[in-house]
Protein backbone atom coordinates (compact mmCIF):
# COMPACT_ATOMS: atom_id res chain seq x y z
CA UNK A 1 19.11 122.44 -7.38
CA UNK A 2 15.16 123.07 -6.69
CA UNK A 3 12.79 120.73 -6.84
CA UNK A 4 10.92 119.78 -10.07
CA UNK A 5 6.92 119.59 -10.63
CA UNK A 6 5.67 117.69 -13.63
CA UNK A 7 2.39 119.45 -14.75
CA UNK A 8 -0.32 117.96 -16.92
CA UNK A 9 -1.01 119.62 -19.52
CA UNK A 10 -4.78 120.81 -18.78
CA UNK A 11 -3.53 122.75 -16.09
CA UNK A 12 -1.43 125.32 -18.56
CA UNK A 13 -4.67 125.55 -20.71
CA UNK A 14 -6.93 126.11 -17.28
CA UNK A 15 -4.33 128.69 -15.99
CA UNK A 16 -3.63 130.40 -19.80
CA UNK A 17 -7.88 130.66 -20.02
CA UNK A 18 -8.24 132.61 -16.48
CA UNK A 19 -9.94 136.00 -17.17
CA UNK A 20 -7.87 138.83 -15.57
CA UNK A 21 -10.37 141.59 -16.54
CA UNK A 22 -8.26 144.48 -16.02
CA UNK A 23 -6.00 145.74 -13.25
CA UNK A 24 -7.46 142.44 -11.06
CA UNK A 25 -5.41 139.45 -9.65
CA UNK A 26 -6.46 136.07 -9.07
CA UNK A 27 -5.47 133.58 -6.74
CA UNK A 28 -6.37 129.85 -6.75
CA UNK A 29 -4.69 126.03 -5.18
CA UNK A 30 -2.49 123.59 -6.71
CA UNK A 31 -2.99 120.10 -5.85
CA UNK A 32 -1.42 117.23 -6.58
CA UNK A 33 0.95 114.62 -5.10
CA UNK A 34 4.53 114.93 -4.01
CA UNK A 35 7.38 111.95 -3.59
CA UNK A 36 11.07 112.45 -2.24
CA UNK A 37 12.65 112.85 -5.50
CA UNK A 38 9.31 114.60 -7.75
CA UNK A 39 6.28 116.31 -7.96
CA UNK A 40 3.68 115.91 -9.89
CA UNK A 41 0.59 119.13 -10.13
CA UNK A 42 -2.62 117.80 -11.45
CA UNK A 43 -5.09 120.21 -11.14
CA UNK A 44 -5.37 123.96 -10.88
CA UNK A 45 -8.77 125.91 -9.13
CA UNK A 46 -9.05 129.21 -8.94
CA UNK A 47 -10.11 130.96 -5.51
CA UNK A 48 -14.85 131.59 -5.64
CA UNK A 49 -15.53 134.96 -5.68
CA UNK A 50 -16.84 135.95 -2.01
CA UNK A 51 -20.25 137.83 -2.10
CA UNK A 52 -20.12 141.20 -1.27
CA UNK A 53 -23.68 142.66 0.01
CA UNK A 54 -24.82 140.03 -2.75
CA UNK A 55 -22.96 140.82 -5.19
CA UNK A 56 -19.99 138.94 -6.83
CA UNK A 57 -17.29 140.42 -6.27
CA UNK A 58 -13.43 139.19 -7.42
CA UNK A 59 -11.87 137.09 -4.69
CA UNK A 60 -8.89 139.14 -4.75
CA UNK A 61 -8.76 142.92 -6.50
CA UNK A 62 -6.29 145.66 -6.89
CA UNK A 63 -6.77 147.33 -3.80
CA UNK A 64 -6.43 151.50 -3.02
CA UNK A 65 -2.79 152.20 -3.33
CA UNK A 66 -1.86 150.00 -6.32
CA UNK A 67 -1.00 146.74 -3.97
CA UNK A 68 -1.79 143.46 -2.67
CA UNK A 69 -2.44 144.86 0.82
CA UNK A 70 -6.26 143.95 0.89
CA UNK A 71 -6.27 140.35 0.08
CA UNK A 72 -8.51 138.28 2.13
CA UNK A 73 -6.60 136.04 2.83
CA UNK A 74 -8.94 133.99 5.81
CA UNK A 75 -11.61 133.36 2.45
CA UNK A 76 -8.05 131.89 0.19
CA UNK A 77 -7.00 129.82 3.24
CA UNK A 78 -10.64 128.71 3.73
CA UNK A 79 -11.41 127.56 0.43
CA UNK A 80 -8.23 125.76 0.35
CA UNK A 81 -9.30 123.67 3.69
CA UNK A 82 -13.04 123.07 2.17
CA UNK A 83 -11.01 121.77 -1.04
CA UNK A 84 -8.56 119.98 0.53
CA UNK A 85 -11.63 117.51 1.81
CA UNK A 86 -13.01 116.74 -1.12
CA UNK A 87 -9.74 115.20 -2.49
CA UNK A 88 -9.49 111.68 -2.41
CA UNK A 89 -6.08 109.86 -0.23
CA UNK A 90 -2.68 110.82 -1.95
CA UNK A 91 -4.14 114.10 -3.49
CA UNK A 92 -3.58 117.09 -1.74
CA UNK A 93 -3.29 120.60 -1.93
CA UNK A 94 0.71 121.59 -2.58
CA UNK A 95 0.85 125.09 -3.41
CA UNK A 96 -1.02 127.95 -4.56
CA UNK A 97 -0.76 129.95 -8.19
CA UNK A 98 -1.12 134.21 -8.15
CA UNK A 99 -1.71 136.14 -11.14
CA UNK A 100 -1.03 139.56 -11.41
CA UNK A 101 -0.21 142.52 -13.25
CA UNK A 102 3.26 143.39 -14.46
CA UNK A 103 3.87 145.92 -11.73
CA UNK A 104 2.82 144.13 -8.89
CA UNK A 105 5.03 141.42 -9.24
CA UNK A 106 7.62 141.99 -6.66
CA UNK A 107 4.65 142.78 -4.41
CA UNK A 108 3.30 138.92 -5.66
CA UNK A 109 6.04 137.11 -4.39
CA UNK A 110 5.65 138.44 -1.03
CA UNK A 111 1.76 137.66 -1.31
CA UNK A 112 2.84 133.87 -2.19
CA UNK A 113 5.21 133.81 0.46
CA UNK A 114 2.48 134.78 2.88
CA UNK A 115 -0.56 132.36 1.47
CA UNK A 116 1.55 129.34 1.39
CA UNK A 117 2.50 129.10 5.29
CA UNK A 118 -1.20 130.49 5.75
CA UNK A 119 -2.72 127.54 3.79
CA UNK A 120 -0.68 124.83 5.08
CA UNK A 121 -1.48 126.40 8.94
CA UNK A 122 -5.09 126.10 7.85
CA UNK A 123 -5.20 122.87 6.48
CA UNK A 124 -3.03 120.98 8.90
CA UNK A 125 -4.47 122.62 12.09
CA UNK A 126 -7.46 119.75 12.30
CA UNK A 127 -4.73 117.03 10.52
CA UNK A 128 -4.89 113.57 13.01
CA UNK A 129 -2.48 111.87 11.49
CA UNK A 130 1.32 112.15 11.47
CA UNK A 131 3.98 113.20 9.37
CA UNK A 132 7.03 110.59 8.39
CA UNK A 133 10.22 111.56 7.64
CA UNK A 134 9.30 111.41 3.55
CA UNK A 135 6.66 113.67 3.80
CA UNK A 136 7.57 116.55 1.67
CA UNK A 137 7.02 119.79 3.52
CA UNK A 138 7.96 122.08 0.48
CA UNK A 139 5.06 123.40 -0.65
CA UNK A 140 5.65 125.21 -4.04
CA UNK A 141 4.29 128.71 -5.06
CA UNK A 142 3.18 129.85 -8.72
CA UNK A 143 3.34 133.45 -9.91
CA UNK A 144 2.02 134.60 -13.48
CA UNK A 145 2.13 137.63 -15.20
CA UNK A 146 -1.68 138.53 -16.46
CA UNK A 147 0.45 140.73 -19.54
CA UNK A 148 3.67 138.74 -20.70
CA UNK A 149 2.18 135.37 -18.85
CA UNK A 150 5.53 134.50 -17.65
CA UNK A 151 5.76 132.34 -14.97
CA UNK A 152 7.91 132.04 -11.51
CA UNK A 153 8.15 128.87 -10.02
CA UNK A 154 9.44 128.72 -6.35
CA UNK A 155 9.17 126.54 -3.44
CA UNK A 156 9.06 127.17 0.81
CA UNK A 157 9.22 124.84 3.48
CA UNK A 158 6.61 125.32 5.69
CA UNK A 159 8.20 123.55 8.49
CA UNK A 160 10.60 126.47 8.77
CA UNK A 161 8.68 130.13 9.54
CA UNK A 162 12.27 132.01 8.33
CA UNK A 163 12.29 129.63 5.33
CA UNK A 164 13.67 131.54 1.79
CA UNK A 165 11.98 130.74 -1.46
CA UNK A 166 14.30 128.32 -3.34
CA UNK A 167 14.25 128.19 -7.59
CA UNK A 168 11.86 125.08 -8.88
CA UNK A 169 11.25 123.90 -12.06
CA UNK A 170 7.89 123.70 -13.85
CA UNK A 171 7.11 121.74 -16.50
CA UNK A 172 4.28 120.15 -18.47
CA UNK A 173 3.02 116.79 -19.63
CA UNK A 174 0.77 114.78 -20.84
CA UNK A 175 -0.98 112.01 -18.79
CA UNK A 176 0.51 112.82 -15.92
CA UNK A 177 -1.65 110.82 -13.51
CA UNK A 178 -2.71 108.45 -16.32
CA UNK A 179 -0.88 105.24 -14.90
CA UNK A 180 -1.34 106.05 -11.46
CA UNK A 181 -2.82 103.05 -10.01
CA UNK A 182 -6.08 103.34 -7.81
CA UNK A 183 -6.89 102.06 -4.10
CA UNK A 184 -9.74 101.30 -2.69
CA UNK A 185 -11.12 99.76 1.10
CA UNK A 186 -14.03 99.36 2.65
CA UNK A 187 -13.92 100.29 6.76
CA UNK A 188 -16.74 99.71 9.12
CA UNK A 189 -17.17 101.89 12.28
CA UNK A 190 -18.30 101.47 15.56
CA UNK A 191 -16.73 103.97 17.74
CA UNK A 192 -17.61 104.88 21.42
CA UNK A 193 -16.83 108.12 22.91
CA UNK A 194 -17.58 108.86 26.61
CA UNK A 195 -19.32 112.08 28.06
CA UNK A 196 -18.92 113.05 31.65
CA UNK A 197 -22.22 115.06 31.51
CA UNK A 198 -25.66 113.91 30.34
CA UNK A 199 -26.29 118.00 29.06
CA UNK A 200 -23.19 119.38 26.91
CA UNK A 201 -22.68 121.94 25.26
CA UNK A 202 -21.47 122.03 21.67
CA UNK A 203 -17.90 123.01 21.85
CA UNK A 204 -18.05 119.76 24.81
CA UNK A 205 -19.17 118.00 22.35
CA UNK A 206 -16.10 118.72 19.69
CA UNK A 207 -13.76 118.06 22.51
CA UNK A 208 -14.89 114.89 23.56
CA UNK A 209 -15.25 113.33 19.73
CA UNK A 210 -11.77 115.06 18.67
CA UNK A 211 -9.63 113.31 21.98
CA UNK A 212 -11.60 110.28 20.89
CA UNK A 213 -10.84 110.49 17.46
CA UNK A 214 -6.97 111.60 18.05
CA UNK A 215 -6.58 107.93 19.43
CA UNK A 216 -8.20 105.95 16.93
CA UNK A 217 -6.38 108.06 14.38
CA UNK A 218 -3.33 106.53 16.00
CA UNK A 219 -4.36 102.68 16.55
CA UNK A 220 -5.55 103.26 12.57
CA UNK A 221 -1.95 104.60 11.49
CA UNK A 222 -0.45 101.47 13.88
CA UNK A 223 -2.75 98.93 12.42
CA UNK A 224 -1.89 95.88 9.75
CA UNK A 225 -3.31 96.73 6.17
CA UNK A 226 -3.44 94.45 3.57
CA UNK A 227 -3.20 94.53 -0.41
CA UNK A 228 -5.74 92.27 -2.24
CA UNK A 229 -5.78 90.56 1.16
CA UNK A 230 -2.12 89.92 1.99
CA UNK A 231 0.28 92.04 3.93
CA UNK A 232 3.44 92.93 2.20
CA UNK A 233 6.86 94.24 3.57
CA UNK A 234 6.62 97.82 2.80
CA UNK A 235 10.01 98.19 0.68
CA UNK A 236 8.35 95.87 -1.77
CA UNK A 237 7.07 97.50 -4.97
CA UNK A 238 3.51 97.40 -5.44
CA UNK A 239 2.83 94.79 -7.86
CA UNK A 240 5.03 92.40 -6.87
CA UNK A 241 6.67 91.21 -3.15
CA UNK A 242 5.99 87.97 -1.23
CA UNK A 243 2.62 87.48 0.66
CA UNK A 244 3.05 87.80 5.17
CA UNK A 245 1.25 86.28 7.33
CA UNK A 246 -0.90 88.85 9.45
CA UNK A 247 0.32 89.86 12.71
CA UNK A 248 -1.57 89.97 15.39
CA UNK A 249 -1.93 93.29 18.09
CA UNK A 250 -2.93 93.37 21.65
CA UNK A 251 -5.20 96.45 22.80
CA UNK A 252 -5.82 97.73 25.98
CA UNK A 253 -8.74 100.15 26.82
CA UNK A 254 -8.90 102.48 30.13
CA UNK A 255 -12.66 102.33 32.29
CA UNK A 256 -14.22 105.83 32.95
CA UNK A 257 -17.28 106.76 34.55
CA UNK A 258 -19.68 108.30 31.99
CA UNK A 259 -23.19 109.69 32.10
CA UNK A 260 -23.73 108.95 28.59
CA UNK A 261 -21.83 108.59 25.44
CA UNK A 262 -21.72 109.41 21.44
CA UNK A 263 -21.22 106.53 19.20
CA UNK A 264 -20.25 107.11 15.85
CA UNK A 265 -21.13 103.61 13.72
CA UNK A 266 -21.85 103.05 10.35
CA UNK A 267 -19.41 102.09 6.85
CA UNK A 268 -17.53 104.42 4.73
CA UNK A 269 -16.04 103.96 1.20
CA UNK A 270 -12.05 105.32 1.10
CA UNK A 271 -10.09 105.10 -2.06
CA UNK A 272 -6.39 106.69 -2.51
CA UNK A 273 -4.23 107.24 -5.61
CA UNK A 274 -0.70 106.62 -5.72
CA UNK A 275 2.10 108.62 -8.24
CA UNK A 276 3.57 106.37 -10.80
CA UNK A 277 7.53 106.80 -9.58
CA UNK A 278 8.14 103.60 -8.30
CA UNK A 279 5.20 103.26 -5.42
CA UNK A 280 6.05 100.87 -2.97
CA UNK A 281 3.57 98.81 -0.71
CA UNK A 282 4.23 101.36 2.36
CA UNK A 283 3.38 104.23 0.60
CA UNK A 284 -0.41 102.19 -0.75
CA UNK A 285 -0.91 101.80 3.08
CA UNK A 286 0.00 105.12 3.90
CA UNK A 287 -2.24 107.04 1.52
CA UNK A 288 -5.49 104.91 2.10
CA UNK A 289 -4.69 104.84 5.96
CA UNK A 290 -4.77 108.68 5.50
CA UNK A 291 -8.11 109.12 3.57
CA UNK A 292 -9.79 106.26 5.99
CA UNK A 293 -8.98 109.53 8.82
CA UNK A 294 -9.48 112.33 6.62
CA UNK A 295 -13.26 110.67 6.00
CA UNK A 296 -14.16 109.96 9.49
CA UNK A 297 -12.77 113.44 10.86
CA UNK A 298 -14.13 115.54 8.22
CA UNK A 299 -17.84 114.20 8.21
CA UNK A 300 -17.44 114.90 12.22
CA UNK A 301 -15.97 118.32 11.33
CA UNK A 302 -19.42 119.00 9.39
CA UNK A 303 -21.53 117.91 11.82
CA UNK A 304 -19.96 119.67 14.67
CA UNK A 305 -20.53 122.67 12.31
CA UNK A 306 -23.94 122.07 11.27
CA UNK A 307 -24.50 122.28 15.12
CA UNK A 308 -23.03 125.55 15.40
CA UNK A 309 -24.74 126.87 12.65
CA UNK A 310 -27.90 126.11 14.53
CA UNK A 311 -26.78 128.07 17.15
CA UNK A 312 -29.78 130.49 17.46
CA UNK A 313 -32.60 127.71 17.46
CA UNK A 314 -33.03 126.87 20.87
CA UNK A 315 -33.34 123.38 21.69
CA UNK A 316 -31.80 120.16 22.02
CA UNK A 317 -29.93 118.01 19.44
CA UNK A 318 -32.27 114.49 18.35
CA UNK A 319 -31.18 111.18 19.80
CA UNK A 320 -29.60 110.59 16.06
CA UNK A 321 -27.88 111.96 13.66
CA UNK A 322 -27.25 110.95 9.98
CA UNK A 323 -23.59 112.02 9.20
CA UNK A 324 -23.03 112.82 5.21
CA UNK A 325 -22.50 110.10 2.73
CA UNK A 326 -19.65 110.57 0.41
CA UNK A 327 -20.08 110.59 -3.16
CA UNK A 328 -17.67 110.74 -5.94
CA UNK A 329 -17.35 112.51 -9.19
CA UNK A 330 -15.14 112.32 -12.04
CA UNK A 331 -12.34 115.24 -12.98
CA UNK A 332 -13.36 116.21 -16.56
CA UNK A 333 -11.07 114.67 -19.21
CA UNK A 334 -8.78 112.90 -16.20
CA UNK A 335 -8.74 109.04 -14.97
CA UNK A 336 -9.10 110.82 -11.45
CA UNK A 337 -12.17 111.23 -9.42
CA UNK A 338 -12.51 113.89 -6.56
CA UNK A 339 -15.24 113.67 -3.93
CA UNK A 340 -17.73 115.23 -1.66
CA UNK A 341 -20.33 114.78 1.41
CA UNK A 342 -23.97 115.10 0.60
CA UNK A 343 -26.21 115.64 3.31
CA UNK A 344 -29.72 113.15 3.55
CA UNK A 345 -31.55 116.61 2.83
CA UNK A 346 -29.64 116.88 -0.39
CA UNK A 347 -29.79 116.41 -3.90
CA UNK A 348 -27.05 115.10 -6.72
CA UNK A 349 -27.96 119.10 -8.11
CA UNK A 350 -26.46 120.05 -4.73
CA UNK A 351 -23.49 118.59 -5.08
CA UNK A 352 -22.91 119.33 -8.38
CA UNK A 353 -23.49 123.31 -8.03
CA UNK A 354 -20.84 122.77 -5.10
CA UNK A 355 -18.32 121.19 -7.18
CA UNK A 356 -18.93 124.32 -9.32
CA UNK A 357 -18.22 126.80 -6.78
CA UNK A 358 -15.41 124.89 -4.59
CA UNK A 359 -13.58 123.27 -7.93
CA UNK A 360 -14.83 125.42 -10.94
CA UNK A 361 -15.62 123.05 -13.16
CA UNK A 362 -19.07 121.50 -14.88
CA UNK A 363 -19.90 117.86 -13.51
CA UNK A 364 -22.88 116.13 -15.31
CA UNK A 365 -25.53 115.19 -12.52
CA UNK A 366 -25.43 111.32 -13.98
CA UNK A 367 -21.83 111.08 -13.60
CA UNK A 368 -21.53 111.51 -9.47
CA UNK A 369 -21.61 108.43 -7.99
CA UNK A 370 -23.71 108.35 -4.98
CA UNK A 371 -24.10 104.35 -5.04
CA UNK A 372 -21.09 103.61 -2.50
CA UNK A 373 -22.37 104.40 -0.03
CA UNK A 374 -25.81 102.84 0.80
CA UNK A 375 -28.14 104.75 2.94
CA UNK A 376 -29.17 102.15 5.45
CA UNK A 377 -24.96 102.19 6.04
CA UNK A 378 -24.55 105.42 6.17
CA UNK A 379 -22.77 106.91 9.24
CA UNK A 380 -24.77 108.18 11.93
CA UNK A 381 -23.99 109.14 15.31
CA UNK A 382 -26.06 107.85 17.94
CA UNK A 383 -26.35 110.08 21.15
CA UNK A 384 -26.82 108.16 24.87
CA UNK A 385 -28.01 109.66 27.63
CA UNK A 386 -27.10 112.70 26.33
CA UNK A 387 -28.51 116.06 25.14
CA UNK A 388 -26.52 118.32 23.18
CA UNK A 389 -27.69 122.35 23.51
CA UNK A 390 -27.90 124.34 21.02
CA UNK A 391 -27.42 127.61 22.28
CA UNK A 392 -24.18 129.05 20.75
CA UNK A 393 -24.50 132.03 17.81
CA UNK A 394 -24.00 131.08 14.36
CA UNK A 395 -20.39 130.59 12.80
CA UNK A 396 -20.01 131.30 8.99
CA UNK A 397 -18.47 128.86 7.36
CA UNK A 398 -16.82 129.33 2.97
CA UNK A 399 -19.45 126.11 2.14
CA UNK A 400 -22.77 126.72 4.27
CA UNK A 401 -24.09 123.17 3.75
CA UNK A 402 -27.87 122.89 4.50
CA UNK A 403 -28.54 121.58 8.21
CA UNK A 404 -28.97 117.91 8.95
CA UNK A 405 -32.44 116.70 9.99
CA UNK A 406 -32.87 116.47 13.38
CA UNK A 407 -35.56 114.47 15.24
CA UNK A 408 -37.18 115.41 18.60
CA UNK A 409 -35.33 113.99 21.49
CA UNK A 410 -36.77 111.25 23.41
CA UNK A 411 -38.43 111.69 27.24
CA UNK A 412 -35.74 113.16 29.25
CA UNK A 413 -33.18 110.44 30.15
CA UNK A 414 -33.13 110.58 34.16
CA UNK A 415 -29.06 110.85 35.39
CA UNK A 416 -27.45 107.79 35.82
CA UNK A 417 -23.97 106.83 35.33
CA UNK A 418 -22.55 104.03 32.82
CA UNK A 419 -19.38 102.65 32.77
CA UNK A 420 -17.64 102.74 28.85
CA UNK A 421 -14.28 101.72 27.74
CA UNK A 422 -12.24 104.29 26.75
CA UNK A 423 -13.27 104.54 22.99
CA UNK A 424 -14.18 101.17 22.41
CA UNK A 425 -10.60 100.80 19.95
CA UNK A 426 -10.51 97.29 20.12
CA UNK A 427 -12.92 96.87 17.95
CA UNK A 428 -12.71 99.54 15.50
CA UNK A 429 -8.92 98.11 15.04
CA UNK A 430 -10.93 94.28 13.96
CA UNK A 431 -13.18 96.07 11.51
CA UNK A 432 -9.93 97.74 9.97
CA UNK A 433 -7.96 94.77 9.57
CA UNK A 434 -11.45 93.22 8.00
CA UNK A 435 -12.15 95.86 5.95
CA UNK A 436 -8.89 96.78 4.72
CA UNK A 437 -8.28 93.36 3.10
CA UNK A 438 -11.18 94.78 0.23
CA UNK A 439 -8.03 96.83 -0.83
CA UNK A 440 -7.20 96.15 -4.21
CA UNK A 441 -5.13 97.54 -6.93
CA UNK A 442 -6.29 98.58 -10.57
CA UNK A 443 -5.13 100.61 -13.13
């Protein structure tokens, strides 16, 4: 027997209200949560048109030849990676929906077939933390008929390339995610990374955070978190269990010989949801564990971008750099919030047009929260005898963000060399066990 997903209900009217204007199809992401024994779909968004020599044109069209053959599928897989960030820890994206005329179909099920392992590659290519052995890898795929609106529900595992789609069920409910209880955590960073070479390049740069970051993803997945300040076997379900004692960890760090260094410092707001089908206290620290990484690496993500973006202005990046703050905005007529990363040249009308474009939907400017994150905390990352060239052509990117403020760099820092420990993890493990123990648990 196939797996079964448990729909709310606003995603059958969102899907039933798509406009189809004639022979077109339309493609868009499912996201939810999945658990060993259900799965639960939350919210539906259709794929953003992609300008066309400026104009809109549909993201995916009946192509010459009466098929499927011409779907861009780099701007699908893309939009599904710029989504897939703004989702909040225990949220993901789990499938994708296609909608099509009656006699493409048979053609549509191939299409699925293909977008689904093409959107997980996508989104799981920059992933730095690990999959357990519950982590669900079938990812299910949603076909509609734009004339009869019947629906075909079936799943693939994307761990297996030969994998054959297998029958799923579909159905839909009410207050789905009604119950599901909310997590929240405060972390403070204050991470090191060491550069050989006082001038880098950009794509040095990237290579030296991401190694750096690839370890402190692991000490963060390896460290002690606590639930309203106690740590609790992780078979125990989450409102109840016996409080531990917390353990204590010894870290070692390696000694290289730098010329400079990047550190990235500041405090970010995470918060996770968990599904209502009997959550126990591993799976609370799993899913906040997860968004504490998906935070940190996708704000470095942006700014590694912003600095390719840059790539024809000559120059040198400033001594600092102000890394996004998150904000967070409701889901219309849901007890969920999404969120996203707003720039210090930005505005809350920013964010909101972007929510519009990446999640199709309307968000009031007064209801995005851009409180949790106070400015004088905000992120930055703080370069050390070290210059950063620009000199690298532009890369287009689904979401071109506007550029972070740079300022002019300092008097040229004469070549030295500076001894740093590894990536300073010690510390960054502290702040986690101190800022983790601001979990707590509402409905």
């Amino acid at each position: 027997m196939g797996r079964g997903y448990i729909v709310e209900d606003v995603v059958e009217k969102y899907l039933s209200n798509l406009s189809v204007p004639g022979a077109s199809c339309v493609t868009g992401l499912l996201i939810g949560q999945s658990s060993s024994q259900r799965d639960f779909v939350v919210l539906a968004v259709r794929t953003p048109q992609k300008d066309t020599e400026g104009q809109g044109s549909p993201s995916v069209s009946r192509g010459a030849g009466n098929s499927l053959e011409h779907l861009d599928v780099e701007w699908v897989t893309e939009h599904a990676r710029q989504v897939s960030r703004m989702l909040p820890g225990g949220m993901s994206v789990i499938g994708v929906f296609l909608v099509t005329p009656p006699e493409l179909s048979k053609e549509g099920q191939n299409t699925l077939r293909r977008l689904i392992f093409a959107v997980d590659k996508h989104i799981s290519k920059g992933r730095l933390w690990s999959l357990t052995e519950e982590d669900v890898t079938e990812k299910v795929t949603l076909h509609i008929c734009s004339k009869t609106r019947k629906v075909v529900c079936r799943t693939y595992d994307v761990r297996d390339p030969k994998s054959s789609a297998k029958p799923a069920d579909w159905k839909y409910q009410s207050g789905v995610c009604t119950s599901w209880p909310l997590l929240t955590c405060s972390v403070g960073l204050n991470l090191v990374f060491p550069v050989l070479e006082m001038h880098v390049l950009p794509q040095d740069m990237e290579k030296c955070m991401k190694e750096g970051l690839q370890t402190w993803a692991k000490q963060i997945e390896d460290g002690l978190c606590l639930i309203n300040g106690d740590a609790m076997p992780g078979e125990v379900e989450l409102l109840g269990g016996q409080a531990e004692p917390q353990s204590e960890r010894r870290l070692t760090a390696s000694v290289k010989v730098c010329s400079g260094s990047l550190t990235l410092k500041g405090m970010v707001q995470c918060r996770a949801y968990l599904h209502s089908n009997k959550p126990r206290a591993k799976h609370a620290t799993e899913v906040i564990k997860r968004d504490v990484i998906n935070t940190v690496s996708s704000r470095v993500e942006m700014f590694l971008e912003d600095l390719l973006m840059e790539g024809e202005d000559k120059g040198s990046v400033g001594v600092q750099q102000v890394l996004p703050r998150r904000v967070f905005a409701p889901v219309p007529g849901m007890s969920l919030c999404v969120c996203d990363y707003m720039f210090p040249d930005e505005c809350v009308s920013d964010v909101s047009d972007r929510l519009k474009e990446m999640l199709d939907w309307e968000t009031p400017e007064d209801s995005i929260d851009t409180s949790q994150e106070a400015v004088p905390e905000a992120p930055t990352i703080d370069l050390k005898n070290t210059v950063v060239q620009k000199n690298l052509k532009a890369k287009s990117t689904l979401d071109a963000r506007p550029k972070t403020p740079s300022e002019d760099p300092t008097e040229a820092h004469k070549s030295h060399k500076t001894y740093y420990a590894g990536v300073a993890m010690a510390a960054a493990i502290a702040l986690l066990a101190t800022g983790t123990s601001l979990i707590y648990l509402s409905d």
